[in-house]
PDB file of N, CA and C in Angstrom:
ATOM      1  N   UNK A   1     -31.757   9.585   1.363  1.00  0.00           N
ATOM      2  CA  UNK A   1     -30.707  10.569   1.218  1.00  0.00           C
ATOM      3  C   UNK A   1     -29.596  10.348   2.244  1.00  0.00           C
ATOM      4  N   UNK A   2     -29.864   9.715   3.708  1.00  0.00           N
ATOM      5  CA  UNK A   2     -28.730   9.486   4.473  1.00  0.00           C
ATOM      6  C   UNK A   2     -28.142   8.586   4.260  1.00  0.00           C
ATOM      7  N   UNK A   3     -28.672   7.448   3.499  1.00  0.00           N
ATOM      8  CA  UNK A   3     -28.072   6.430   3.036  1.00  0.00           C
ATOM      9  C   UNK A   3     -26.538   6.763   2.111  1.00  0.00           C
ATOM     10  N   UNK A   4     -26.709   7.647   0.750  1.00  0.00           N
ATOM     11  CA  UNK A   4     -25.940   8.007   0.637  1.00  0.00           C
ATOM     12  C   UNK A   4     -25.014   8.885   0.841  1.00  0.00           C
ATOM     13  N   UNK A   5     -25.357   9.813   1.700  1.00  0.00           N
ATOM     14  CA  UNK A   5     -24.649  10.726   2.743  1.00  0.00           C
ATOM     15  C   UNK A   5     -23.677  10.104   3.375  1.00  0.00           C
ATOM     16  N   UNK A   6     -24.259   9.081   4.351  1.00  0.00           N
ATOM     17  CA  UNK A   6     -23.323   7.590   4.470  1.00  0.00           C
ATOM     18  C   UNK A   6     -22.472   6.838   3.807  1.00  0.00           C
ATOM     19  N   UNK A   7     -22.691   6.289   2.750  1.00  0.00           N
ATOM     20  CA  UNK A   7     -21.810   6.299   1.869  1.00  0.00           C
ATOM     21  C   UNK A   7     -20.849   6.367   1.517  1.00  0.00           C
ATOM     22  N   UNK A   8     -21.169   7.924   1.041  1.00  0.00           N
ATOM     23  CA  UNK A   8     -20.182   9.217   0.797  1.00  0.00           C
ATOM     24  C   UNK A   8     -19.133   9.689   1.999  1.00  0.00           C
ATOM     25  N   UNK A   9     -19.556   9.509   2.925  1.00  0.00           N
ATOM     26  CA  UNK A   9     -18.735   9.431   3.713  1.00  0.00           C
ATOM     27  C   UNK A   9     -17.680   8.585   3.919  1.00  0.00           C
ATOM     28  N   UNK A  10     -18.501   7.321   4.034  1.00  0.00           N
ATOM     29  CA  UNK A  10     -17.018   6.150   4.545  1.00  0.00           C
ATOM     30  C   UNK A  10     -16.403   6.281   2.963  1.00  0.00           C
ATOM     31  N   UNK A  11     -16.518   6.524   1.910  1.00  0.00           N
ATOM     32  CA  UNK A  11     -15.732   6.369   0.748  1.00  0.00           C
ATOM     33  C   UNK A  11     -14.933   7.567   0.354  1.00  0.00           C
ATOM     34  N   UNK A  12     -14.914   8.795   1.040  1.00  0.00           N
ATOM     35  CA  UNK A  12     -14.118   9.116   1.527  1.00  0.00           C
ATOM     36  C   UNK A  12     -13.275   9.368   2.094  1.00  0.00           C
ATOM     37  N   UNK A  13     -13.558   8.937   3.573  1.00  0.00           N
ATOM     38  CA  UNK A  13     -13.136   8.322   4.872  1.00  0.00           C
ATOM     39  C   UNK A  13     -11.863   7.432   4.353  1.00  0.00           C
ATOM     40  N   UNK A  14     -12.106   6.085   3.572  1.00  0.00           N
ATOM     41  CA  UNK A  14     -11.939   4.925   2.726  1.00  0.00           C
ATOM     42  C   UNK A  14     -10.270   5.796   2.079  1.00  0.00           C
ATOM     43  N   UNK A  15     -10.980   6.751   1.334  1.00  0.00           N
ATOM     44  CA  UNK A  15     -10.139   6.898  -0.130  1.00  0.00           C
ATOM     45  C   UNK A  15      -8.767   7.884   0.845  1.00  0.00           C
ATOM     46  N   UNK A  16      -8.795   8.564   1.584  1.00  0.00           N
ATOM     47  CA  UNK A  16      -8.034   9.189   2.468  1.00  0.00           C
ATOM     48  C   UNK A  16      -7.427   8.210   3.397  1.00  0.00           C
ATOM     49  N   UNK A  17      -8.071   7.399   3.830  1.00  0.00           N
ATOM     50  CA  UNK A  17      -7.088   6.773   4.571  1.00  0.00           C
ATOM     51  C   UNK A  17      -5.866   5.560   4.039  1.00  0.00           C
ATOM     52  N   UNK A  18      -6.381   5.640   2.531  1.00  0.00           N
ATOM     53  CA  UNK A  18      -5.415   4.689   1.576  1.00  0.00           C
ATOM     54  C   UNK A  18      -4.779   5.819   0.940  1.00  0.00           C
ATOM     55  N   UNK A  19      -4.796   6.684   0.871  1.00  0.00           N
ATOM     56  CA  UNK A  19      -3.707   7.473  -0.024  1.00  0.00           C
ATOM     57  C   UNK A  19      -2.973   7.899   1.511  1.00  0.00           C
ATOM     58  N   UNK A  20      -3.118   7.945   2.663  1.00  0.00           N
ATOM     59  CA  UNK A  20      -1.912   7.983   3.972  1.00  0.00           C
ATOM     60  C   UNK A  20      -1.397   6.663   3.803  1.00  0.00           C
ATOM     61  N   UNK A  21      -2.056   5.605   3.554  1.00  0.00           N
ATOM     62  CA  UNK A  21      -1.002   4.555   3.468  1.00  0.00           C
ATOM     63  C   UNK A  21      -0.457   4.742   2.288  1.00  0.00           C
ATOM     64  N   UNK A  22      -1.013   4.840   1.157  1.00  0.00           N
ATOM     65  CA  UNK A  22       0.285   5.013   0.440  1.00  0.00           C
ATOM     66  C   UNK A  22       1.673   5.516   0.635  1.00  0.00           C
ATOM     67  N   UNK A  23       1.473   7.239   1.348  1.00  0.00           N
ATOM     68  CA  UNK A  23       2.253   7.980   1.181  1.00  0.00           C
ATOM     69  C   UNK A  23       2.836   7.291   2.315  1.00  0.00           C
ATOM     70  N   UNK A  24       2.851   6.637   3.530  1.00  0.00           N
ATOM     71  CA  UNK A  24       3.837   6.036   4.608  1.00  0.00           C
ATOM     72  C   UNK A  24       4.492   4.966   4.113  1.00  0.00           C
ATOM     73  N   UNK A  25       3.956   4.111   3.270  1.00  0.00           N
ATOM     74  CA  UNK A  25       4.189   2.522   2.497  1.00  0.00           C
ATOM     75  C   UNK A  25       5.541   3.185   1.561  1.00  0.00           C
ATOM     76  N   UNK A  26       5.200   4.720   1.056  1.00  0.00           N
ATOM     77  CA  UNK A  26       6.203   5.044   0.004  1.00  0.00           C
ATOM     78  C   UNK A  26       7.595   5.725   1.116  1.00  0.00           C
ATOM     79  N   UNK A  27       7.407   6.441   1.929  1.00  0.00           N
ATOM     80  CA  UNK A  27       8.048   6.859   2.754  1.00  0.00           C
ATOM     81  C   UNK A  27       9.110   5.794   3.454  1.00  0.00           C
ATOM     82  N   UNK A  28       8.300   4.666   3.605  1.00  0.00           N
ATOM     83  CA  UNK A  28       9.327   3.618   4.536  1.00  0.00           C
ATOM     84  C   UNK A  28      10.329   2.820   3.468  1.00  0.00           C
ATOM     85  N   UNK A  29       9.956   2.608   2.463  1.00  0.00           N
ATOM     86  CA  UNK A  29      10.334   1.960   1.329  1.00  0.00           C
ATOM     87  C   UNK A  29      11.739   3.021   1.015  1.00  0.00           C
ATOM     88  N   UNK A  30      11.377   4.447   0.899  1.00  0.00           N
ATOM     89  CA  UNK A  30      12.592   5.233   0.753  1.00  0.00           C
ATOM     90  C   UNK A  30      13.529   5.537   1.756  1.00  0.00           C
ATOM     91  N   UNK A  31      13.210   5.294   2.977  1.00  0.00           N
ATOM     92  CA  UNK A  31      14.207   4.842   4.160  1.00  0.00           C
ATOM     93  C   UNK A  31      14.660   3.701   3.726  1.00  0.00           C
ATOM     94  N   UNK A  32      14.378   2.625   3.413  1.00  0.00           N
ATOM     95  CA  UNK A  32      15.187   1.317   3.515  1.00  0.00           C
ATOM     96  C   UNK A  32      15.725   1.218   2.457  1.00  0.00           C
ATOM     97  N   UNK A  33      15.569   2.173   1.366  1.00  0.00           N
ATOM     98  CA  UNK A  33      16.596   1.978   0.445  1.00  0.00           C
ATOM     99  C   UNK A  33      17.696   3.293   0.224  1.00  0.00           C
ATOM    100  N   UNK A  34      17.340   4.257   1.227  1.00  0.00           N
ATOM    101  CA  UNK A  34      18.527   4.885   1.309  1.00  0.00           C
ATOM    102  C   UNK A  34      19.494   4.230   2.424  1.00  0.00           C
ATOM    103  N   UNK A  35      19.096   3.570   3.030  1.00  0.00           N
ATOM    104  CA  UNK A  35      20.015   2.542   4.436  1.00  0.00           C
ATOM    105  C   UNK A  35      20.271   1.515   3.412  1.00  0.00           C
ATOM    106  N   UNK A  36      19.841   0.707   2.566  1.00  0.00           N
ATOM    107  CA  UNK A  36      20.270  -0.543   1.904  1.00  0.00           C
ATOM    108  C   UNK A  36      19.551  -0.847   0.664  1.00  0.00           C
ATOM    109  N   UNK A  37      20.014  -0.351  -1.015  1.00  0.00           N
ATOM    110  CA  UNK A  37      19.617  -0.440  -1.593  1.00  0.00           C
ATOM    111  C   UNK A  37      18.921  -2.086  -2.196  1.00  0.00           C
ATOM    112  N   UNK A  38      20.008  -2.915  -1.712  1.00  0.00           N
ATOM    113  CA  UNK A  38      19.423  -4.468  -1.889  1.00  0.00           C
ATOM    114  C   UNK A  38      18.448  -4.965  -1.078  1.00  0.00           C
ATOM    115  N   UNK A  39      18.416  -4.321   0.315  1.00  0.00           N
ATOM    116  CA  UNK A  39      17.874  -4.584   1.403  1.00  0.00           C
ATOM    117  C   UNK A  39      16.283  -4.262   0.322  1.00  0.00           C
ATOM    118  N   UNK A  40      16.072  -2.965   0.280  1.00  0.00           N
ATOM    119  CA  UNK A  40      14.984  -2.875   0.156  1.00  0.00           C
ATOM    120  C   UNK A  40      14.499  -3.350  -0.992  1.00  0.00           C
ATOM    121  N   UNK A  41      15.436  -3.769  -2.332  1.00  0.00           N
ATOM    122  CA  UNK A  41      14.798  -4.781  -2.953  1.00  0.00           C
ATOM    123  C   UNK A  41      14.308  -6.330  -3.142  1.00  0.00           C
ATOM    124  N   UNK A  42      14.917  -6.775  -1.754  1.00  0.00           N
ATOM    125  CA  UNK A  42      14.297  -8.136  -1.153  1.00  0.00           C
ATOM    126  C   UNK A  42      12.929  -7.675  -0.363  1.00  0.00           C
ATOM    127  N   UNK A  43      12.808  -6.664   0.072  1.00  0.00           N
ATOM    128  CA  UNK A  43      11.789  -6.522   1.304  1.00  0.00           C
ATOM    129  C   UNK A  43      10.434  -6.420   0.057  1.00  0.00           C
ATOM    130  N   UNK A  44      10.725  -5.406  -1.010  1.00  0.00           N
ATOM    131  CA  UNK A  44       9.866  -5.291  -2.157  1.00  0.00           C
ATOM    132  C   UNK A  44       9.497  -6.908  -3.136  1.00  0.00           C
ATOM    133  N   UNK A  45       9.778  -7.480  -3.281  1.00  0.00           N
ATOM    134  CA  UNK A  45      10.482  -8.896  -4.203  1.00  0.00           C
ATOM    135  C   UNK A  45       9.965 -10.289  -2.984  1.00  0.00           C
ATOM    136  N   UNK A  46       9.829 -10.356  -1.525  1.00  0.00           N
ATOM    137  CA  UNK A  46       9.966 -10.909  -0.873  1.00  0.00           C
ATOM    138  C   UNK A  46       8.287 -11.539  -1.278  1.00  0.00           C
ATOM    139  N   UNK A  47       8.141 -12.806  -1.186  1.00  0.00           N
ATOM    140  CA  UNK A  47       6.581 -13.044  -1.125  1.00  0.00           C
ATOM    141  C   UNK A  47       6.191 -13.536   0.028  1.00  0.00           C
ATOM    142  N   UNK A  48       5.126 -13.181   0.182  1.00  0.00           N
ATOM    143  CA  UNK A  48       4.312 -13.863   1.569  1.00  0.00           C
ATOM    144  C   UNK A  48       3.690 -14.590   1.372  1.00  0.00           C
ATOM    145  N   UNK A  49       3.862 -15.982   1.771  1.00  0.00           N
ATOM    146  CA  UNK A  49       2.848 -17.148   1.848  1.00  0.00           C
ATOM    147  C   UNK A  49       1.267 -16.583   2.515  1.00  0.00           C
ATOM    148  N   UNK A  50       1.031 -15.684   3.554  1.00  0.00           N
ATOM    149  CA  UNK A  50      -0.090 -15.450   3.555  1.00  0.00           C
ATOM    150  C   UNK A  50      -1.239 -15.127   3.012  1.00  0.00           C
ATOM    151  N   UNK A  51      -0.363 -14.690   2.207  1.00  0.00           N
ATOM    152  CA  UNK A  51      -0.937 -13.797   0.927  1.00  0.00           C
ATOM    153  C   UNK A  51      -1.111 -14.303  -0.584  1.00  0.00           C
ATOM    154  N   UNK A  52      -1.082 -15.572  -0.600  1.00  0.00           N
ATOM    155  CA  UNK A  52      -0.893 -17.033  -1.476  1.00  0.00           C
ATOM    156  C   UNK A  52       0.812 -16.526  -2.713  1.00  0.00           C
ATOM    157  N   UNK A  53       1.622 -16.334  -2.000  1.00  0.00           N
ATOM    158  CA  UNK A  53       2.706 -15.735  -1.925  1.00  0.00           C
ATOM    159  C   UNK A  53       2.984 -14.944  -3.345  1.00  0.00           C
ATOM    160  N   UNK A  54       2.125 -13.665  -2.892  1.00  0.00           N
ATOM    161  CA  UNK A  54       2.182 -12.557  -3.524  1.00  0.00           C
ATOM    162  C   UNK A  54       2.980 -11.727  -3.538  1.00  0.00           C
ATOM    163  N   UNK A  55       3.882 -10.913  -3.991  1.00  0.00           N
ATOM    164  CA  UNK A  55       4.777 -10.091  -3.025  1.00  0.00           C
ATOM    165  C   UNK A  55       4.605  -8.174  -3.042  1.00  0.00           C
ATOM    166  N   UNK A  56       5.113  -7.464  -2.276  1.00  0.00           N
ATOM    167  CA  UNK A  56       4.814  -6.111  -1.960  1.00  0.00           C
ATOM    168  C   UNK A  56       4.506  -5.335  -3.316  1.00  0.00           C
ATOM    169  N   UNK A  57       5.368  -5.757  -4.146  1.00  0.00           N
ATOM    170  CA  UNK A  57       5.460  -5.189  -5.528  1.00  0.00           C
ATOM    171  C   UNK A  57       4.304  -5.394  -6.405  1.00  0.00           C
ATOM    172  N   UNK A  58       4.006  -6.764  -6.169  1.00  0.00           N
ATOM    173  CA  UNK A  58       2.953  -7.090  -7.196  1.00  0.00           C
ATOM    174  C   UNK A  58       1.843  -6.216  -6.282  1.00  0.00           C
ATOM    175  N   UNK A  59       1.472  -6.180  -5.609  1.00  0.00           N
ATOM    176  CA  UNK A  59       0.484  -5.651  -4.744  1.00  0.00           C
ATOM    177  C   UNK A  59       0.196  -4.007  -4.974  1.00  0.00           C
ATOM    178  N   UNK A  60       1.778  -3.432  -5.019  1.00  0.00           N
ATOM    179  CA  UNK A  60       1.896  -2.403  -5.360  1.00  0.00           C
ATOM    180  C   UNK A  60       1.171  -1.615  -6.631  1.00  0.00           C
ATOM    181  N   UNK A  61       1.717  -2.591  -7.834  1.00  0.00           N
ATOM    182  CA  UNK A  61       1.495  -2.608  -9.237  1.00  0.00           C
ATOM    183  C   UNK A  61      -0.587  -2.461  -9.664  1.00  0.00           C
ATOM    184  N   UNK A  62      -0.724  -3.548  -8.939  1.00  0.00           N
ATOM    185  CA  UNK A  62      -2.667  -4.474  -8.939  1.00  0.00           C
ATOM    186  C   UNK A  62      -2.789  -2.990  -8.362  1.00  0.00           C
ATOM    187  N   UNK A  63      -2.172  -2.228  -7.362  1.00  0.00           N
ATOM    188  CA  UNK A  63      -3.575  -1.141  -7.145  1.00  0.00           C
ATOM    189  C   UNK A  63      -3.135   0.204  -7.838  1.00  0.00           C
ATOM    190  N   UNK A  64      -2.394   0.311  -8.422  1.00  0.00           N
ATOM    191  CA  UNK A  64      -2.245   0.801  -9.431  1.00  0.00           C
ATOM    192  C   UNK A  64      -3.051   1.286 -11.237  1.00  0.00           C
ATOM    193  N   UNK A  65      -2.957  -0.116 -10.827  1.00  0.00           N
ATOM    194  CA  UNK A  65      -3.681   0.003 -12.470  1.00  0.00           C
ATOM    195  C   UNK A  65      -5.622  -0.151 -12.588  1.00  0.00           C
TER     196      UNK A  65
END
């Protein structure tokens, strides 16, 4: 039973601390495009080689659906 008590916890823990990133990821995104509407569609559009050059958007989209 503590096992999933445990669990239940970090996947909560988990699911809350990705919907604050969301809501900051969405927050900063609407700063940079009220300062620079192009700006922030390169920063969105931009790919990262780290990331086998994926970019913010597509990333956006994948956790989405």
């Amino acid at each position: 039973m503590s096992t999933t008590d445990s669990y239940l916890d970090r996947f909560h823990k988990f699911n809350k601390q990705s919907n604050d990133y969301e809501q900051f990821a969405t927050a900063c995104i609407d700063a940079c495009y009220e300062r620079s509407e192009r700006r922030a569609c390169q920063l969105l559009l931009r790919e990262i080689p780290l990331f086998g050059n994926i970019t913010c958007m597509q990333v956006a989209i994948a956790f989405r659906i």
